[in-house]
C-alpha atoms as a PDB file:
ATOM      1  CA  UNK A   1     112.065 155.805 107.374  1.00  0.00           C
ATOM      2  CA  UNK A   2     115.723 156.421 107.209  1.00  0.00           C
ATOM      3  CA  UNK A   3     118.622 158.753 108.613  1.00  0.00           C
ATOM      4  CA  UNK A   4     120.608 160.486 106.104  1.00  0.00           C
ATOM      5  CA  UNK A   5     122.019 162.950 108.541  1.00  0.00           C
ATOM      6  CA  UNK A   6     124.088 162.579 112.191  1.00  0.00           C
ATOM      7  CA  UNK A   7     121.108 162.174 114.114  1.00  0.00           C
ATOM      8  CA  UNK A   8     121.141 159.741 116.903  1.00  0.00           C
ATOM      9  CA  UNK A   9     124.573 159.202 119.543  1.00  0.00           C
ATOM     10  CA  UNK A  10     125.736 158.157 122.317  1.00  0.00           C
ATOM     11  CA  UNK A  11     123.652 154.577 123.993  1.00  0.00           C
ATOM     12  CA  UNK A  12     120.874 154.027 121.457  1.00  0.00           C
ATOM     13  CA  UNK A  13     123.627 154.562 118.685  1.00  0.00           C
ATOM     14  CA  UNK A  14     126.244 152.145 120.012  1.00  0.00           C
ATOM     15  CA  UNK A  15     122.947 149.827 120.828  1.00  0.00           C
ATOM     16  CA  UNK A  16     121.811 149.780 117.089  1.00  0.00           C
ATOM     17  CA  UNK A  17     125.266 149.624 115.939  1.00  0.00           C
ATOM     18  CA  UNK A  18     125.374 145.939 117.656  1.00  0.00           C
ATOM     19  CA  UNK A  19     122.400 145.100 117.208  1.00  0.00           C
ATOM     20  CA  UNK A  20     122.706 145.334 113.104  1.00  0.00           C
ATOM     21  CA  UNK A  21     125.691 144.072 113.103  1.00  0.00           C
ATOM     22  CA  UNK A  22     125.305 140.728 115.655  1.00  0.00           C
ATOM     23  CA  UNK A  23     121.829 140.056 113.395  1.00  0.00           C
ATOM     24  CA  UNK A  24     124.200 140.883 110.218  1.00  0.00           C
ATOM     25  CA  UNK A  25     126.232 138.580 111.504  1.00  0.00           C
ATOM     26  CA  UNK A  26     123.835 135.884 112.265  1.00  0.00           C
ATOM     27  CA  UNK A  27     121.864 135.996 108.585  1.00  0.00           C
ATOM     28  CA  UNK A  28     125.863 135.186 107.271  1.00  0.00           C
ATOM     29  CA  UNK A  29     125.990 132.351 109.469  1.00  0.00           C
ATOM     30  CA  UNK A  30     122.390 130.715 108.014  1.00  0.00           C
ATOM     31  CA  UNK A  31     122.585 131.940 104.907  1.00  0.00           C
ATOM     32  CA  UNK A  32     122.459 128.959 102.137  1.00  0.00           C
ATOM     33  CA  UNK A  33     125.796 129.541 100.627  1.00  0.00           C
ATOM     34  CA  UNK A  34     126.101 126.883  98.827  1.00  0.00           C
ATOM     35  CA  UNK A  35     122.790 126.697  97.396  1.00  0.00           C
ATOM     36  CA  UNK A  36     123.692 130.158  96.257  1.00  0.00           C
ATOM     37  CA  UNK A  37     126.581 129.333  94.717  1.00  0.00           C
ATOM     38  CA  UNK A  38     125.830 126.283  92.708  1.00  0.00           C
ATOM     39  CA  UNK A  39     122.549 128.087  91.122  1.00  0.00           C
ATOM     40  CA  UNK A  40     122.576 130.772  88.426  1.00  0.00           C
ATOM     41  CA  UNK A  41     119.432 131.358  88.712  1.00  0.00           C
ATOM     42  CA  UNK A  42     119.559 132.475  92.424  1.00  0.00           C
ATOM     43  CA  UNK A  43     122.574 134.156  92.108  1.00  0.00           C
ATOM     44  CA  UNK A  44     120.574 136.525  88.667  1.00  0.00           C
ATOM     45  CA  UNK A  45     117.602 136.990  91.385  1.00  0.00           C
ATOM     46  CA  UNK A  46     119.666 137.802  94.542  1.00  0.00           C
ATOM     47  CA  UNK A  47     121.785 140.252  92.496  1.00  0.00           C
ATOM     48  CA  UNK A  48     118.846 141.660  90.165  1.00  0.00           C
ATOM     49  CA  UNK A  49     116.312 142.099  93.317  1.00  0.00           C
ATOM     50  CA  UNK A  50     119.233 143.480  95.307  1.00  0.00           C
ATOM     51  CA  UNK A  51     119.887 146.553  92.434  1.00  0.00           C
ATOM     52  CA  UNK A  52     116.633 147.370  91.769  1.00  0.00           C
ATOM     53  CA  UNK A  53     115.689 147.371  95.833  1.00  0.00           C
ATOM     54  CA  UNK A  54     118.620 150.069  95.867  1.00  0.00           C
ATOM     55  CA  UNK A  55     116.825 152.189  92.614  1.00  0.00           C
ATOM     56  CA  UNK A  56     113.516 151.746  94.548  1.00  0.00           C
ATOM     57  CA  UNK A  57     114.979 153.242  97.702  1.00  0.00           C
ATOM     58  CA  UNK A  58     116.139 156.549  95.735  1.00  0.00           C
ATOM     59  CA  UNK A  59     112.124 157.330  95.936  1.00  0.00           C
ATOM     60  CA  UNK A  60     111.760 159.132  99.065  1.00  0.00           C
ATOM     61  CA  UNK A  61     109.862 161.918 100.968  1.00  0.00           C
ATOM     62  CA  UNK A  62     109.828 163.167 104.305  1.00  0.00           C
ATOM     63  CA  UNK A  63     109.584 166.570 106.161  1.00  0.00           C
ATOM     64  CA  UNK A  64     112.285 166.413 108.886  1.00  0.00           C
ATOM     65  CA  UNK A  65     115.280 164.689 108.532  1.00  0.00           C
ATOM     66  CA  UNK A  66     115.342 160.759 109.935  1.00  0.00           C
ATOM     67  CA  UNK A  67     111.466 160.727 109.558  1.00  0.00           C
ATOM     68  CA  UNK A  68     111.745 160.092 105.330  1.00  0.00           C
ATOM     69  CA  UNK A  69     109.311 157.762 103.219  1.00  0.00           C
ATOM     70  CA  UNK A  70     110.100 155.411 100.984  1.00  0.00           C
ATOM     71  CA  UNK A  71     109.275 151.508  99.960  1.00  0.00           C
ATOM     72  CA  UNK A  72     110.807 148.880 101.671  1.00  0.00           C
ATOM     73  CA  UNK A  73     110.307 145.973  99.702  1.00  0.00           C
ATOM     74  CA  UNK A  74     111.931 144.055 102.172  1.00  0.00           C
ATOM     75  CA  UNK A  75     109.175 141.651 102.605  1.00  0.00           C
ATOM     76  CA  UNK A  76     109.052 140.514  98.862  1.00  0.00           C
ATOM     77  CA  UNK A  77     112.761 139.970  99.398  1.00  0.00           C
ATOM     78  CA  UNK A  78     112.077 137.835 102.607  1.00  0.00           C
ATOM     79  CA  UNK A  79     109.247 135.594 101.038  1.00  0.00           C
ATOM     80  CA  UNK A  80     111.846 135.204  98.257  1.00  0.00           C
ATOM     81  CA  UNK A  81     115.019 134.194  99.923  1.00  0.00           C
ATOM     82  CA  UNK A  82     113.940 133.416 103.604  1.00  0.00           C
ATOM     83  CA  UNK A  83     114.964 136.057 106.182  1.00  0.00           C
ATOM     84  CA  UNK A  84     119.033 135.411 105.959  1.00  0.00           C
ATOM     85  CA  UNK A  85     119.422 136.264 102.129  1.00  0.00           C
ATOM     86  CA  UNK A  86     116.765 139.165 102.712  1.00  0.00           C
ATOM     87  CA  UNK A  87     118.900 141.045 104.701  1.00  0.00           C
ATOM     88  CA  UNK A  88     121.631 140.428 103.057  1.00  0.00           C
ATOM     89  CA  UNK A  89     120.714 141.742  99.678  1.00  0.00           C
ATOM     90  CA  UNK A  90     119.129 144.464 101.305  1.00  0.00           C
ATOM     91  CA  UNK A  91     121.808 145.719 103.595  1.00  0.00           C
ATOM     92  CA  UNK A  92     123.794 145.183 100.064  1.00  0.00           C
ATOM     93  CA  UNK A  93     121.107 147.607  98.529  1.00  0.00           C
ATOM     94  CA  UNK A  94     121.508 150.068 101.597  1.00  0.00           C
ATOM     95  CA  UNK A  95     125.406 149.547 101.201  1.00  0.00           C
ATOM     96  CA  UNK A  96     125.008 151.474  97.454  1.00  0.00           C
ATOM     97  CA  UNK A  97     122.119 153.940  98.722  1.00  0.00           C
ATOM     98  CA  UNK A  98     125.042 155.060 101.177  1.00  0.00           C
ATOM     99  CA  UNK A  99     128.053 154.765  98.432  1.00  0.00           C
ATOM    100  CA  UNK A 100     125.598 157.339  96.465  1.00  0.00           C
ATOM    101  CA  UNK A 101     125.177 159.605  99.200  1.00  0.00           C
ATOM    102  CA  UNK A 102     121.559 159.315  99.932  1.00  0.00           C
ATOM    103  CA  UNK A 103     121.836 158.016 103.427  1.00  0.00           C
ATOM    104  CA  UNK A 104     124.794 158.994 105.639  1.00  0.00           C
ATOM    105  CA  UNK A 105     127.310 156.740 106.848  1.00  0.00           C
ATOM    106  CA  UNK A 106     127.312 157.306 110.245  1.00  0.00           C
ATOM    107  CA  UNK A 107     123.433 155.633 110.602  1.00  0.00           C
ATOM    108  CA  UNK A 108     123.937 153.158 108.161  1.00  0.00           C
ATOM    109  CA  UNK A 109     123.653 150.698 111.100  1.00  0.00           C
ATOM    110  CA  UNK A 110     120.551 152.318 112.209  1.00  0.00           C
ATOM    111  CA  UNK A 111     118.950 152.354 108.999  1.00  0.00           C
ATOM    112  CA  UNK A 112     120.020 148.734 108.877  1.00  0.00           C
ATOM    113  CA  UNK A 113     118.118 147.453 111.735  1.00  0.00           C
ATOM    114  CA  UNK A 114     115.013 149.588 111.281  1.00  0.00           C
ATOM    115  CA  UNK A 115     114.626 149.462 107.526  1.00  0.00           C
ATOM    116  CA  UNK A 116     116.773 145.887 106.742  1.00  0.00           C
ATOM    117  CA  UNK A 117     116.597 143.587 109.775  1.00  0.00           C
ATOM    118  CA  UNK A 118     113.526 144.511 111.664  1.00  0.00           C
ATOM    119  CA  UNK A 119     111.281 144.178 108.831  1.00  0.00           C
ATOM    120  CA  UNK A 120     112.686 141.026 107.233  1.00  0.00           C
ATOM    121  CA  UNK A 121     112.459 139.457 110.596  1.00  0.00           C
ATOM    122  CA  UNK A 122     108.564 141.037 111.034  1.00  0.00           C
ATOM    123  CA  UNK A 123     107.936 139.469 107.950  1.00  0.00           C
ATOM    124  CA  UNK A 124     109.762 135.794 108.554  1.00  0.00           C
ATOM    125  CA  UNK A 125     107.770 136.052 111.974  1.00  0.00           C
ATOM    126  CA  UNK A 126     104.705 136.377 109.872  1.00  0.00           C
ATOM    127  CA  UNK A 127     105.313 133.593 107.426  1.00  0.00           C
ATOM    128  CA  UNK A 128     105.804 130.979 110.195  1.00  0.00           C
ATOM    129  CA  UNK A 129     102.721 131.988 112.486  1.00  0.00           C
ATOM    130  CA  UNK A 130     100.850 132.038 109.485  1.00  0.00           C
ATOM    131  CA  UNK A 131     101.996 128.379 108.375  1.00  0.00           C
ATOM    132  CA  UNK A 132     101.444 127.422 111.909  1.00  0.00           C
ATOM    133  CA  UNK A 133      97.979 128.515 112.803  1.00  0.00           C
ATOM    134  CA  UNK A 134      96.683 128.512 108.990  1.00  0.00           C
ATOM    135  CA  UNK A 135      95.758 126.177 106.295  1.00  0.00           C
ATOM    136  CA  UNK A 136      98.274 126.086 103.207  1.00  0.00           C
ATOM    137  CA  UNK A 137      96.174 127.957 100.777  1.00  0.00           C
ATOM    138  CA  UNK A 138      97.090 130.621  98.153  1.00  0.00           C
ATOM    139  CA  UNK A 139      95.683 133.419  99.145  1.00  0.00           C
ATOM    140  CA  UNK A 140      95.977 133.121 102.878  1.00  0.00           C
ATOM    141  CA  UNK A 141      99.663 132.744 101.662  1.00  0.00           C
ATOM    142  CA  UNK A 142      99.117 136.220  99.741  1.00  0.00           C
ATOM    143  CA  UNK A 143      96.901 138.481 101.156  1.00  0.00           C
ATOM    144  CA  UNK A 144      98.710 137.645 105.020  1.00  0.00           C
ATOM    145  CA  UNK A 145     102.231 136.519 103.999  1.00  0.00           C
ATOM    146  CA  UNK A 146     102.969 139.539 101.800  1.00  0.00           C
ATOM    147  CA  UNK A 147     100.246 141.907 102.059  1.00  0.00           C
ATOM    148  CA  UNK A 148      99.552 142.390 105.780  1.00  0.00           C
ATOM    149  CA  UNK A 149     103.138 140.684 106.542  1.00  0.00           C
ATOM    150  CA  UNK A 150     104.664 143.726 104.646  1.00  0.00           C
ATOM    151  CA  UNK A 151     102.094 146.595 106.484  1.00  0.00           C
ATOM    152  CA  UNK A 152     103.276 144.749 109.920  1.00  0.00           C
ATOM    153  CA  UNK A 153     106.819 145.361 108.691  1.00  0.00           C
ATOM    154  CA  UNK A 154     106.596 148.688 107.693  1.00  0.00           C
ATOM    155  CA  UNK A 155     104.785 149.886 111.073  1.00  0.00           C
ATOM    156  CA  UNK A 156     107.015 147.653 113.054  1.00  0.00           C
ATOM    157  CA  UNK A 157     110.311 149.573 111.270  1.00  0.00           C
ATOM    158  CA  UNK A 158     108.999 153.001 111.794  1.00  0.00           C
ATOM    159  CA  UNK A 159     107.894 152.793 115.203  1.00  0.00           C
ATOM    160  CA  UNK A 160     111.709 151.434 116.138  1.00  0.00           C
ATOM    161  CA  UNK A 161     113.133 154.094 114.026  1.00  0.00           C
ATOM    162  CA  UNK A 162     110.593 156.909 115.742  1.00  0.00           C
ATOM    163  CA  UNK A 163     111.418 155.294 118.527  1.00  0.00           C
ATOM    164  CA  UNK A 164     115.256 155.906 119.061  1.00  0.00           C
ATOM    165  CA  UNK A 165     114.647 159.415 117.210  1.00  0.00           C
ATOM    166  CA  UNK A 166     112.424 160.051 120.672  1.00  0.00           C
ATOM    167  CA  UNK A 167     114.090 158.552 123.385  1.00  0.00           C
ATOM    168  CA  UNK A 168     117.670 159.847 121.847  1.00  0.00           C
ATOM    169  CA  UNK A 169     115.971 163.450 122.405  1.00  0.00           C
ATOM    170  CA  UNK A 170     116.577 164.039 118.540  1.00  0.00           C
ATOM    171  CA  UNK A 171     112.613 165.468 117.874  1.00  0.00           C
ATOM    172  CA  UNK A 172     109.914 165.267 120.584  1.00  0.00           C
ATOM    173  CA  UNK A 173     107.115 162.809 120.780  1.00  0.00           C
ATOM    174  CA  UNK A 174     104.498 165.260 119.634  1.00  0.00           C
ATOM    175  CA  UNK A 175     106.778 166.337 116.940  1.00  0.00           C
ATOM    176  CA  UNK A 176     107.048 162.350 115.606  1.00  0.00           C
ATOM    177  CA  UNK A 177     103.635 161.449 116.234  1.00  0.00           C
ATOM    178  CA  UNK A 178     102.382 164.314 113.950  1.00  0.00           C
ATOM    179  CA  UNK A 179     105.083 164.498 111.098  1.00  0.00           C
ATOM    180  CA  UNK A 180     105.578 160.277 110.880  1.00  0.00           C
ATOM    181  CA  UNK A 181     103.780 157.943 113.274  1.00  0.00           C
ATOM    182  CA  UNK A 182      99.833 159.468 112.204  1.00  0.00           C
ATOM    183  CA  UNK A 183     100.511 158.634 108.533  1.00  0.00           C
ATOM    184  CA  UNK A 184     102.428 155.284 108.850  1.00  0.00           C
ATOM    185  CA  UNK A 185      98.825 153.652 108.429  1.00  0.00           C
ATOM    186  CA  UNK A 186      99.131 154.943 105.345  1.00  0.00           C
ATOM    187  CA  UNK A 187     102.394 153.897 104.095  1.00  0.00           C
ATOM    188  CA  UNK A 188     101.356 150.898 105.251  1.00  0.00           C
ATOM    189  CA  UNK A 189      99.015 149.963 102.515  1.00  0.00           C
ATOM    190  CA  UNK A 190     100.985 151.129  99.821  1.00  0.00           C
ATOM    191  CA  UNK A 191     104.129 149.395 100.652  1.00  0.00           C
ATOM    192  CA  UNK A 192     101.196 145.948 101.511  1.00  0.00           C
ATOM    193  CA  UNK A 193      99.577 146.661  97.973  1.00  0.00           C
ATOM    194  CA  UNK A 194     103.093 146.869  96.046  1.00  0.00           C
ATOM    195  CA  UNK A 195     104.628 143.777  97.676  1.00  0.00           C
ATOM    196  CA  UNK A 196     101.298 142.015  96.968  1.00  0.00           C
ATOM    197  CA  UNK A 197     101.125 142.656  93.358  1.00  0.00           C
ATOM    198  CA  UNK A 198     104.855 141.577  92.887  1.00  0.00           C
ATOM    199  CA  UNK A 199     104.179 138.346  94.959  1.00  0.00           C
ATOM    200  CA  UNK A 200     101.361 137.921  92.691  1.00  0.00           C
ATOM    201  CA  UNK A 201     102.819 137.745  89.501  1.00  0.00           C
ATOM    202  CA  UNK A 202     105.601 135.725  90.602  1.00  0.00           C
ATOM    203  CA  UNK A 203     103.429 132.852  92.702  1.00  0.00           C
ATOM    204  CA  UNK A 204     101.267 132.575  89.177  1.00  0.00           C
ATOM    205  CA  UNK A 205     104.112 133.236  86.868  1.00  0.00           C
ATOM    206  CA  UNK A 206     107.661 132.135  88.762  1.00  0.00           C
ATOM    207  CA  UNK A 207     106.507 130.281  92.042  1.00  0.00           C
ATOM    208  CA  UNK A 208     110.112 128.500  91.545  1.00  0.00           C
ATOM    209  CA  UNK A 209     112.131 131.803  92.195  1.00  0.00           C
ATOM    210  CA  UNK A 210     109.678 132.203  95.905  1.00  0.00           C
ATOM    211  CA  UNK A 211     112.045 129.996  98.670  1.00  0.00           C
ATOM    212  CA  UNK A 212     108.621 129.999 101.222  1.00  0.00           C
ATOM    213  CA  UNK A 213     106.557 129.171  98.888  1.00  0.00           C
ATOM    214  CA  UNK A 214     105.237 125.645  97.223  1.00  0.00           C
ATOM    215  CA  UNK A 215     103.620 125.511  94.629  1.00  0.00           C
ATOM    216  CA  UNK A 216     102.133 122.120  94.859  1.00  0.00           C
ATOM    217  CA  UNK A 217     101.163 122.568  98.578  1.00  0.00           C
ATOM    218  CA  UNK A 218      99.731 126.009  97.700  1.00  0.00           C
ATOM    219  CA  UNK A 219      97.884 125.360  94.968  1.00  0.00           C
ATOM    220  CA  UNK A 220      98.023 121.566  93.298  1.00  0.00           C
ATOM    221  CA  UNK A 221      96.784 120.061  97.170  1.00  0.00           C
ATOM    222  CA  UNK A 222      93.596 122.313  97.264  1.00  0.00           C
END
């Protein structure tokens, strides 16, 4: 789910290139700066979950280019931080993806808002109806926060990315539905089943490095 060739221009290209950049621009504005700054320990976790997000993304597949595979990871990273700090340290991941080559310059705005700020958004949006409509419980927090939250991310971010790769005229509908859209159901439940198992081990293990998550309303309150 990423561009590393020229693919899309002229309107949806200039679109995505403000819309990354406004929402950039926006998660700077909330971000908890100085929370960040007065704590080590967030500062070790932003900058160790933002390098190995970056290793992660060097696993990819993909037939065509713009329709590639890989993890996002993104919700972890937004359960973690809240949504500003996610995309931060992920557009910081995508930053050295591009640095090494692996995604091309010209789309790294693209591949920002489809892969970085659509998902970490998907998955805020998530977190807060689930909060809203559910009881605070543990594994409604797990299995809908960061396992469905990150399958809802991952098909929201590939249907926006197939989506300006089809109405830009790059590949044709049938040509996306068949090589990306049919078998986004299942990246879905990889990228659900690896962002659950992480949450897991930190909500048991580290619930004090999760931002969304307390412990004692999760789990000491039941």
């Amino acid at each position: 789910m990423s561009l590393t060739i020229d693919l899309i221009s002229g309107f949806w290209f200039w679109f995505a290139q403000v819309g990354y950049f406004v929402l950039l621009g926006v998660a700077l504005w909330f971000a908890p700066w100085s929370t960040l700054f007065s704590s080590r320990q967030l500062q070790h976790l932003f900058l160790g979950t933002t390098v190995g997000l970056m290793l992660l993304w060097q696993m990819r597949a993909g037939i065509s280019p713009g329709l590639g595979i890989h993890f996002l990871g993104v919700t972890v990273l937004t359960l973690m931080f809240g949504w500003d700090l996610a995309i931060l340290s992920a557009s910081l991941a995508l930053l050295g993806t591009t640095l090494f080559g692996n995604e091309s310059w010209n789309g790294f705005a693209i591949n920002g808002l489809c892969t970085v700020v659509i998902p970490a958004l998907v998955s805020y949006g998530v977190l807060r109806l689930v909060e809203a409509r559910l009881p605070a419980n543990f594994f409604i927090y797990l299995l809908l926060c960061a396992f469905l939250g990150a399958g809802v991310a991952t098909l929201c971010g590939g249907l926006s990315m197939s989506f300006l790769l089809w109405i830009s005229d790059v590949y044709s509908g049938e040509k996306i539905y068949q090589e990306y859209i049919q078998i986004l159901p299942l990246i879905m439940f990889p990228e659900g089943l690896l962002n659950g198992i992480i949450m897991t081990g930190m909500m048991v293990f580290y619930p004090d490095w999760i931002r969304t998550f307390d412990a004692k309303k999760y789990i000491d309150d039941q």
